[in-house]
N, C-alpha and C. Protein backbone atom coordinates (compact mmCIF):
# COMPACT_ATOMS: atom_id res chain seq x y z
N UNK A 1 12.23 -110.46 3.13
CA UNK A 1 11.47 -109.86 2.07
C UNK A 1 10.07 -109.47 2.53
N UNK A 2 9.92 -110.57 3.46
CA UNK A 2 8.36 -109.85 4.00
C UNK A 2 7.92 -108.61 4.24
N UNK A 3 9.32 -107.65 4.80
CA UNK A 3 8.95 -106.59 5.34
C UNK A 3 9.05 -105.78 4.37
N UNK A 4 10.03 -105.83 3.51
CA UNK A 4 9.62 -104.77 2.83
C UNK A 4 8.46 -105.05 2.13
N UNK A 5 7.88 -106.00 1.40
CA UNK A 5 6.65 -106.41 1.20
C UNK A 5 5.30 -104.92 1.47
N UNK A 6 5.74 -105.48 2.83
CA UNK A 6 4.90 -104.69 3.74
C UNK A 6 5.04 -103.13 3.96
N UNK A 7 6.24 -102.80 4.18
CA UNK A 7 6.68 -101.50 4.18
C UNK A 7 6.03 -100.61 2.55
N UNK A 8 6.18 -101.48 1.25
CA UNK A 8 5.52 -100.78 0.24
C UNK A 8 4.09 -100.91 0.43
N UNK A 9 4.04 -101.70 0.50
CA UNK A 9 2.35 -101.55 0.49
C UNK A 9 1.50 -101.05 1.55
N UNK A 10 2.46 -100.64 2.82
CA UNK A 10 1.90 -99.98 3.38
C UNK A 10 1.76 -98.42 2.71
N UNK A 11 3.45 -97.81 1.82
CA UNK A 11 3.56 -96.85 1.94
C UNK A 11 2.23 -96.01 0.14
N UNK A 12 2.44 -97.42 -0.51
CA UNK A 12 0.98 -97.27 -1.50
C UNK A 12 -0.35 -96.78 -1.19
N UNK A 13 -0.32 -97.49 0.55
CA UNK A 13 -2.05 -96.56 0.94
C UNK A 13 -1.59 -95.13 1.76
N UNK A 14 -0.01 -94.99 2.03
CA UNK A 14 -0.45 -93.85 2.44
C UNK A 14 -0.37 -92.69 0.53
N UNK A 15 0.74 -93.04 0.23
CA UNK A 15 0.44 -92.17 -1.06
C UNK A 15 -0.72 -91.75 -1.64
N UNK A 16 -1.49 -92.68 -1.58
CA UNK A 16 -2.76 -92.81 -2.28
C UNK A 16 -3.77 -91.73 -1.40
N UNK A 17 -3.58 -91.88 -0.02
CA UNK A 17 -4.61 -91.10 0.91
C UNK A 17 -4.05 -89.58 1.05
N UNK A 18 -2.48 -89.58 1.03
CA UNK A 18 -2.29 -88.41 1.21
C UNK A 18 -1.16 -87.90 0.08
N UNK A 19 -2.13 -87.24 -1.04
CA UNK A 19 -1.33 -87.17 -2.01
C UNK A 19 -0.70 -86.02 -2.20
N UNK A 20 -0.80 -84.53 -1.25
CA UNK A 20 -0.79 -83.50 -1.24
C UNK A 20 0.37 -83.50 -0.86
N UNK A 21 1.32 -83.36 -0.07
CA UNK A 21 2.68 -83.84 0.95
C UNK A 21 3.49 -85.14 0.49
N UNK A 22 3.41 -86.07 -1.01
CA UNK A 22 3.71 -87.46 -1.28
C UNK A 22 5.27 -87.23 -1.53
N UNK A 23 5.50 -86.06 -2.19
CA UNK A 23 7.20 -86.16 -2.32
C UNK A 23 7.97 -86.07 -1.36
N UNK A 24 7.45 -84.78 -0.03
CA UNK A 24 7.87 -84.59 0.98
C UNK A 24 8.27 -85.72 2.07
N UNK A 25 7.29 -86.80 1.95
CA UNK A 25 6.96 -87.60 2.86
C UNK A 25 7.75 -89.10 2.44
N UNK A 26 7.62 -89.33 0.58
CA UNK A 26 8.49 -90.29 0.74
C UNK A 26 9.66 -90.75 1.02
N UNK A 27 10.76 -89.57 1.21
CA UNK A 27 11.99 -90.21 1.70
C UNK A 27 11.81 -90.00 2.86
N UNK A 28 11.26 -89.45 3.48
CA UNK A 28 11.42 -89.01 4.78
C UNK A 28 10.36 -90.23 5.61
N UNK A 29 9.62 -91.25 5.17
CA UNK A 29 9.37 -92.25 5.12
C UNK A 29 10.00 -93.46 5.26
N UNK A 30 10.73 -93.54 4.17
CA UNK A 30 11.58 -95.00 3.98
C UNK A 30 12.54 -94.56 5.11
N UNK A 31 13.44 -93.81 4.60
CA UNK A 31 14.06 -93.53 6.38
C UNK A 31 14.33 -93.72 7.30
N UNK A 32 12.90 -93.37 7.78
CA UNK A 32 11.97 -94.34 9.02
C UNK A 32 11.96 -95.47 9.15
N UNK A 33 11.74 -96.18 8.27
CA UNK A 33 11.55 -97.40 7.90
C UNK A 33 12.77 -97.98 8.55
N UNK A 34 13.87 -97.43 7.94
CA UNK A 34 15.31 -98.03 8.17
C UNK A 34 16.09 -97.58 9.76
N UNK A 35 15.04 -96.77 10.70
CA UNK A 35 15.89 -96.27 11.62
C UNK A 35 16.36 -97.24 12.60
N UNK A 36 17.42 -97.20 13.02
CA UNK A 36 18.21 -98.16 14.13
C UNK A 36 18.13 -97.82 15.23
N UNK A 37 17.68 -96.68 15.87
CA UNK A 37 17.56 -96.36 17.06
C UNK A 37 16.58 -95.72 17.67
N UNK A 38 15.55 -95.74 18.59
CA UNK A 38 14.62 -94.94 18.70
C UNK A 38 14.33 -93.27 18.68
N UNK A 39 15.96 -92.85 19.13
CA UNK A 39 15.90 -91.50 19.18
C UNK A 39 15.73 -90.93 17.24
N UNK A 40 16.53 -91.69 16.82
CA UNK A 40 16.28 -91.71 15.22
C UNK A 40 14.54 -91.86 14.40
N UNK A 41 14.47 -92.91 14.95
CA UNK A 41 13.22 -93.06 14.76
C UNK A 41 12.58 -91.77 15.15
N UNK A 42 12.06 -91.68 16.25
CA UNK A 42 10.98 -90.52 16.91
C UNK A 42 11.46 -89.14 16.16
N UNK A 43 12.96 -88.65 16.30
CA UNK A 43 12.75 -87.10 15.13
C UNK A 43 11.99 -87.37 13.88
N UNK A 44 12.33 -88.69 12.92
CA UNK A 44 12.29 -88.88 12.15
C UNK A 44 10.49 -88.51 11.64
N UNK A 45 9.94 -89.35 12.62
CA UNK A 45 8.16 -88.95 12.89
C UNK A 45 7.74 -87.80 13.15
N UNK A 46 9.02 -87.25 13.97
CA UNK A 46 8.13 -85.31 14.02
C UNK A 46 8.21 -85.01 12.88
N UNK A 47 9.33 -85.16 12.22
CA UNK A 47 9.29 -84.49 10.74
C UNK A 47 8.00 -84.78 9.98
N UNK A 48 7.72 -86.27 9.63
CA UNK A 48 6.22 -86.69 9.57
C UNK A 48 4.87 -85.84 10.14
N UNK A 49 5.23 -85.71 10.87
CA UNK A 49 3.88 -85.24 11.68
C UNK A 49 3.98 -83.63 11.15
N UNK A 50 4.99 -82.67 11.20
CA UNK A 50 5.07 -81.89 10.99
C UNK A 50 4.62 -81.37 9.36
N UNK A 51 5.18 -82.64 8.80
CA UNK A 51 4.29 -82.03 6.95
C UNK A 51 2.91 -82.36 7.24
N UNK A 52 2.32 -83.70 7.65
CA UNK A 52 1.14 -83.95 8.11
C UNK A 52 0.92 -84.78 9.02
N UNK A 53 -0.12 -84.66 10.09
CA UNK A 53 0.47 -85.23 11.56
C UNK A 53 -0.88 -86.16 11.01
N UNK A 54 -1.73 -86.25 9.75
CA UNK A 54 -2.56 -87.78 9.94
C UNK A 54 -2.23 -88.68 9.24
N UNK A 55 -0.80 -88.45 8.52
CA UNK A 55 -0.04 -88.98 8.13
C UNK A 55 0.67 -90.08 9.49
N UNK A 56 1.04 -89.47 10.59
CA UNK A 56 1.60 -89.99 11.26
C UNK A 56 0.21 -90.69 12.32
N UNK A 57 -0.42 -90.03 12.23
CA UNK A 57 -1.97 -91.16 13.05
C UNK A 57 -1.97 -92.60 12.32
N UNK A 58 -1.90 -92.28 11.19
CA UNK A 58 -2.31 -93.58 10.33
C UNK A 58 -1.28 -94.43 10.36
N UNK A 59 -0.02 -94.32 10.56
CA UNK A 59 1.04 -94.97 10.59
C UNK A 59 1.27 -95.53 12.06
N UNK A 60 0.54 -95.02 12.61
CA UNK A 60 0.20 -95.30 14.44
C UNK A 60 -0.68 -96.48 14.33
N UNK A 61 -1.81 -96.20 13.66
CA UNK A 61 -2.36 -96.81 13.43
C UNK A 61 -2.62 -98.41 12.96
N UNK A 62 -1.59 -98.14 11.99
CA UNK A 62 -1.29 -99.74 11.32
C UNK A 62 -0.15 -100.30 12.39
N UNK A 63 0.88 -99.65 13.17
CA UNK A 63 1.46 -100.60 14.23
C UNK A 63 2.96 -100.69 13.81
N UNK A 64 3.50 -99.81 13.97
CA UNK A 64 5.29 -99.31 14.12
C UNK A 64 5.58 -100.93 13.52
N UNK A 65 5.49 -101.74 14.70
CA UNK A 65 5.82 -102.67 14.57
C UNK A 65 5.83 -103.67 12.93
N UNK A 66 5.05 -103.71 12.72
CA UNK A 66 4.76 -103.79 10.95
C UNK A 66 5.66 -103.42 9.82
N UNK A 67 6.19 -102.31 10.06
CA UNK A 67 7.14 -101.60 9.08
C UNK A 67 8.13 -100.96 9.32
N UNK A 68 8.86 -101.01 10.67
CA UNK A 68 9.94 -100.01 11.18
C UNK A 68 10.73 -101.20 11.88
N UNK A 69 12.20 -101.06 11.36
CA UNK A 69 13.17 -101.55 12.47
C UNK A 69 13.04 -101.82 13.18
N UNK A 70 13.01 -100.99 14.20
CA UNK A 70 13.18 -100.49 15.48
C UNK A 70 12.12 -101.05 16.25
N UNK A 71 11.20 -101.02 15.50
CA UNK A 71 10.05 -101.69 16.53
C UNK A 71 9.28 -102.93 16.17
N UNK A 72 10.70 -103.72 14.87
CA UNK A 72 9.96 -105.00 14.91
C UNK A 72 9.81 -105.67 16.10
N UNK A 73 8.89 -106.81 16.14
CA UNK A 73 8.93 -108.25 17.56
C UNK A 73 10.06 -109.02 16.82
N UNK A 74 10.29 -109.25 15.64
CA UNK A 74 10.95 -110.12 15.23
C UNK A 74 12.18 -109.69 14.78
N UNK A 75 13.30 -110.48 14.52
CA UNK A 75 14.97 -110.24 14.33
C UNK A 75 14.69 -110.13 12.41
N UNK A 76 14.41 -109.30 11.97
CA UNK A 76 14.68 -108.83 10.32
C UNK A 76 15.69 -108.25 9.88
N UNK A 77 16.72 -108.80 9.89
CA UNK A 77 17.88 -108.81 9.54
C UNK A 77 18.17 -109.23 8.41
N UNK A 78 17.88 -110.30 8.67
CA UNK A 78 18.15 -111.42 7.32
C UNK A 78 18.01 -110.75 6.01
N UNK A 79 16.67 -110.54 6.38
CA UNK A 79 15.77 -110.29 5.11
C UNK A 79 15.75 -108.84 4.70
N UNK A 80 16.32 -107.96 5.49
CA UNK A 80 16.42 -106.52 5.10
C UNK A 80 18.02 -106.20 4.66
N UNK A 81 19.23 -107.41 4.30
CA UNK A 81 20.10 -106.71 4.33
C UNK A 81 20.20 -106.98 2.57
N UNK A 82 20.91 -106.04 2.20
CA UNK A 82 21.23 -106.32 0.85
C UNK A 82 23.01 -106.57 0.98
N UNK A 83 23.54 -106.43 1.87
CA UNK A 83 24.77 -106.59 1.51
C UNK A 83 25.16 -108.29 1.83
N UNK A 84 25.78 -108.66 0.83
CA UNK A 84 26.58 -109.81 0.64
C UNK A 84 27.36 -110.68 2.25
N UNK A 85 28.28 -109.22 2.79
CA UNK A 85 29.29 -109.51 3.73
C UNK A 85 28.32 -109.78 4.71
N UNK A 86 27.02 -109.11 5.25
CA UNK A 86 26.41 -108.83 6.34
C UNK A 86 25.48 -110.44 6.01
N UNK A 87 25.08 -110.81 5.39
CA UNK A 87 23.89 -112.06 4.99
C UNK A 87 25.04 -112.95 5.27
N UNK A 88 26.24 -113.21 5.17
CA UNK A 88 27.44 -114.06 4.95
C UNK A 88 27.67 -114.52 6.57
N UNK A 89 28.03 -113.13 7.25
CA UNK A 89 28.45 -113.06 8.78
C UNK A 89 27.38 -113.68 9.48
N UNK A 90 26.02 -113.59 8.87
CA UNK A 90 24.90 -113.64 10.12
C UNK A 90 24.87 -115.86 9.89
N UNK A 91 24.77 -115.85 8.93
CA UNK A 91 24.93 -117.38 8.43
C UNK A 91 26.14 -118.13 8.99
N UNK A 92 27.34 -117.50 8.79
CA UNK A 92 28.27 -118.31 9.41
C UNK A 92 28.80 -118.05 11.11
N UNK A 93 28.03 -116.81 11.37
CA UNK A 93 28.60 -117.36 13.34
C UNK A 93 28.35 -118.01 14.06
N UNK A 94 28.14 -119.27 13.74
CA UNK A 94 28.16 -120.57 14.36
C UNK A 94 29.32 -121.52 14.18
N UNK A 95 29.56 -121.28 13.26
CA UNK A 95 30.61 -121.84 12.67
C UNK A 95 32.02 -121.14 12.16
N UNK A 96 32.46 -120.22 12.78
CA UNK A 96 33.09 -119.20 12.76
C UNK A 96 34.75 -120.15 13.38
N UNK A 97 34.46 -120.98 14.51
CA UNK A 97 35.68 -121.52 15.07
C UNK A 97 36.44 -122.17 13.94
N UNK A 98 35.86 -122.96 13.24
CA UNK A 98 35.94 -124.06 12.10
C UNK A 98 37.52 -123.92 11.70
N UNK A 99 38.31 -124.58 11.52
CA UNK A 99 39.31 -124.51 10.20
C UNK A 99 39.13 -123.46 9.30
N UNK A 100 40.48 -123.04 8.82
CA UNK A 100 39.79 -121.97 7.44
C UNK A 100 39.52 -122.72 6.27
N UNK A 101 39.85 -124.00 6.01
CA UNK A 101 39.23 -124.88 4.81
C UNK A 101 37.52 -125.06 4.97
N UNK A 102 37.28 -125.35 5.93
CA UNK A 102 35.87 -126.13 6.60
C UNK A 102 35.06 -124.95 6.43
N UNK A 103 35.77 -123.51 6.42
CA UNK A 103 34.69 -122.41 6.99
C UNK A 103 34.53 -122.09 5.60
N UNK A 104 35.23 -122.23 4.80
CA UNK A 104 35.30 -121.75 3.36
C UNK A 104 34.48 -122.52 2.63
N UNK A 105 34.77 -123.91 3.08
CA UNK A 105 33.68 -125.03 2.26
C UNK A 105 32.15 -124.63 2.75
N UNK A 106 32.01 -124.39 3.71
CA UNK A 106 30.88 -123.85 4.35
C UNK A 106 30.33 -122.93 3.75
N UNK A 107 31.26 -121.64 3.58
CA UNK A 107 31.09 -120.61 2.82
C UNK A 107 30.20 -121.03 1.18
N UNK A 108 31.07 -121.66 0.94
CA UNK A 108 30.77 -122.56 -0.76
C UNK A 108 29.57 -122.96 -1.06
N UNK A 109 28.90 -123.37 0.38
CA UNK A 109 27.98 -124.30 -0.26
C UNK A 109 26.82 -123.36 0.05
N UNK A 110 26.86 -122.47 1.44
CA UNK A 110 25.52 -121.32 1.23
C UNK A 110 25.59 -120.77 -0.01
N UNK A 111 26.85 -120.16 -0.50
CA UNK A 111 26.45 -119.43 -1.81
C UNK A 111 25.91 -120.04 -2.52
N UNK A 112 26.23 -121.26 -3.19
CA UNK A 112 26.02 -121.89 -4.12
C UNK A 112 24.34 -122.79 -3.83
N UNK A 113 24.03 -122.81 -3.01
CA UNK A 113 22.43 -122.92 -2.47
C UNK A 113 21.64 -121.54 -3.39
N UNK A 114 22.23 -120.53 -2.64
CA UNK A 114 21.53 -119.36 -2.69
C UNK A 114 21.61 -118.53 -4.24
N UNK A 115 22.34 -119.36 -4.99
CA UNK A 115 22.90 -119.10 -6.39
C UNK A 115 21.71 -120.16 -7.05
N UNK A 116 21.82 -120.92 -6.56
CA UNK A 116 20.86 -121.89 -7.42
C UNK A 116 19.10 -121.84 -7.20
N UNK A 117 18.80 -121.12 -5.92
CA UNK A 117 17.55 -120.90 -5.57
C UNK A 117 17.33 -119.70 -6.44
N UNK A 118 18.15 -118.56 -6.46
CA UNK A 118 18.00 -117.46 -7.16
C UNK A 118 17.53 -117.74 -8.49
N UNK A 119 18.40 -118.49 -9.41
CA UNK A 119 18.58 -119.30 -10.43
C UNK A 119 17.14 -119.75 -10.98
N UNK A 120 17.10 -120.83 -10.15
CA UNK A 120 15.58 -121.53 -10.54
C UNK A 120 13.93 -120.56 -10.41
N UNK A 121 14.02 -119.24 -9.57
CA UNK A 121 13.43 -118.90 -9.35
C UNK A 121 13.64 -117.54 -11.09
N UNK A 122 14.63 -117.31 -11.09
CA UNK A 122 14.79 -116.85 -12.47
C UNK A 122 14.24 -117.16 -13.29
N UNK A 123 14.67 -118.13 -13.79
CA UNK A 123 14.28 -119.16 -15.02
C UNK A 123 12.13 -119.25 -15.29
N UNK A 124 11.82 -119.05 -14.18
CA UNK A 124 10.56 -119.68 -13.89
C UNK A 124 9.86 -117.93 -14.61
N UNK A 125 10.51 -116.78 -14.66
CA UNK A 125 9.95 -115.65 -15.30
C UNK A 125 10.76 -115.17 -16.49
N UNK A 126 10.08 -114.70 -17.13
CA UNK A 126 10.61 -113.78 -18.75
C UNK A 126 9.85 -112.91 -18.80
N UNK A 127 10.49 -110.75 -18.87
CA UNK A 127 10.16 -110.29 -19.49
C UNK A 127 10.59 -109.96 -20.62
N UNK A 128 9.55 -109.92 -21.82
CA UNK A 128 10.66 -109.57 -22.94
C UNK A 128 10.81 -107.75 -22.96
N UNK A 129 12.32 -107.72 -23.31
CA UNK A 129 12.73 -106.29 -23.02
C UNK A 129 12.84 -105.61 -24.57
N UNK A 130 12.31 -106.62 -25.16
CA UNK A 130 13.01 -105.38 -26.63
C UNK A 130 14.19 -106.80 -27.39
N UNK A 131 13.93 -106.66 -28.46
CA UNK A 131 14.69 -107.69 -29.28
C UNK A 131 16.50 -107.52 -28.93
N UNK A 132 16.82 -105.90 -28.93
CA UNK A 132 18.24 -105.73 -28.68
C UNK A 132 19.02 -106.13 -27.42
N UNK A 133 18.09 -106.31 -26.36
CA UNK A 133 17.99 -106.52 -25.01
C UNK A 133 17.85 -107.93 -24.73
N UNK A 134 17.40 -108.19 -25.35
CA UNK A 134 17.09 -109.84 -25.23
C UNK A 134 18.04 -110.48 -25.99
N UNK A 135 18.66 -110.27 -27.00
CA UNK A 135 19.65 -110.85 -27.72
C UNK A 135 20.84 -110.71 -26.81
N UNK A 136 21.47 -108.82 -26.18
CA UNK A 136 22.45 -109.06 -25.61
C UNK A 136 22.26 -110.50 -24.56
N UNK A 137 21.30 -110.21 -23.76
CA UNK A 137 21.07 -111.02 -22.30
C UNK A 137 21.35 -112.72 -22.55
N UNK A 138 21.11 -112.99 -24.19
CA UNK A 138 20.95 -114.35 -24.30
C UNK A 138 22.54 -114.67 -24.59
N UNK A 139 23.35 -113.58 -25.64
CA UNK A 139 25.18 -113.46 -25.90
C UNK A 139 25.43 -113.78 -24.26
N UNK A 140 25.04 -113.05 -23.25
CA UNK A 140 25.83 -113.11 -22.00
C UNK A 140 25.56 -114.36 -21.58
N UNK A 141 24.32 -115.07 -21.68
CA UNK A 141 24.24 -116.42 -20.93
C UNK A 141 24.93 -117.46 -21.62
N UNK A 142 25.05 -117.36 -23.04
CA UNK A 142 25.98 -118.22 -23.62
C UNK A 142 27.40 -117.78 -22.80
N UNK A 143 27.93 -116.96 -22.69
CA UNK A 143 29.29 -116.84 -22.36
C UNK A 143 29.82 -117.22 -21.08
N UNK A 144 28.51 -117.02 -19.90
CA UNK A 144 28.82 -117.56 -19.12
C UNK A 144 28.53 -118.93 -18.83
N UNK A 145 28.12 -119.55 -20.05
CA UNK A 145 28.41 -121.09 -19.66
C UNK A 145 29.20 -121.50 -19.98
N UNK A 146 30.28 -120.81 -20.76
CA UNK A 146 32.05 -121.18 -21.19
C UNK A 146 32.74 -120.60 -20.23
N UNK A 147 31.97 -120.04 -18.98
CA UNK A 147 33.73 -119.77 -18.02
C UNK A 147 33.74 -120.60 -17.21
N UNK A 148 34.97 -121.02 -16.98
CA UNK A 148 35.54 -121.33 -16.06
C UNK A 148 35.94 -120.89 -14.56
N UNK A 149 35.93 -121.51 -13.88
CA UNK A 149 36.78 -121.43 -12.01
C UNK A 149 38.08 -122.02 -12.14
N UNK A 150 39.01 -121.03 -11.68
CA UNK A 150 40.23 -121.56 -11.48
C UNK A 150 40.93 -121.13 -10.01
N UNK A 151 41.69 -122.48 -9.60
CA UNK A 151 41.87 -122.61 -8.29
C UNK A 151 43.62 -122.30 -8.36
């Protein structure tokens, strides 16, 4: 989460400084952000440079490294994936030899960590959305404390 953290709030001071080029530049931005390979990366910056090249000084500036893939120091993986299967794989290849009971129980208990951290970290905020919104949301939490797991 850090990075993207960082990646917005980097991309807030550039909006802010260069507001002339801001639509052009934001996807063609995040993008960047996400490139996997350097050759990806580097077109990706001419394009940058090409709507505005102090666009791309300033982004020199603050340090690739900071907000781009490609040129983190550190393995951000973890924290940049949104998919389920990919956060799942990176957690269990250590334990990959295991039994398929053992790997599954394994399986069980990261989720259910990461279900309950989510959880508590929930609970701890409320926005209110509107009385109709808030009533459905409260019908659904009743309901899901009547289901069941079946094996």
């Amino acid at each position: 989460m850090a990075h993207y953290a960082c990646m917005w709030h980097i991309w807030i001071n550039v909006r802010s400084k260069f507001k002339k080029n801001y639509l052009k530049l934001s996807e063609l931005y995040f993008a960047t952000t996400q490139s996997y390979t350097f050759d990806e990366f580097n077109e990706r910056m001419s394009k940058i440079e090409e709507i505005d090249k102090h666009v791309k000084a300033y982004l020199y500036d603050i340090g690739y490294h900071r907000w781009s893939l490609v040129h983190a120091t550190v393995n951000r993986t973890w924290t940049t994936t949104s998919n389920i299967a990919e956060s799942l794989n990176a957690v269990t290849k250590d334990v990959r030899e295991l039994p398929v009971i053992e790997l599954l129980e394994y399986m069980r208990t990261i989720l259910e960590r990461w279900t309950n951290k989510k959880l508590l970290n929930a609970k701890g905020m409320f926005t209110y959305l509107g009385k109709k919104y808030n009533k459905e949301l409260e019908d659904n939490r009743t309901l899901l404390q009547k289901m069941r797991v079946r094996v």
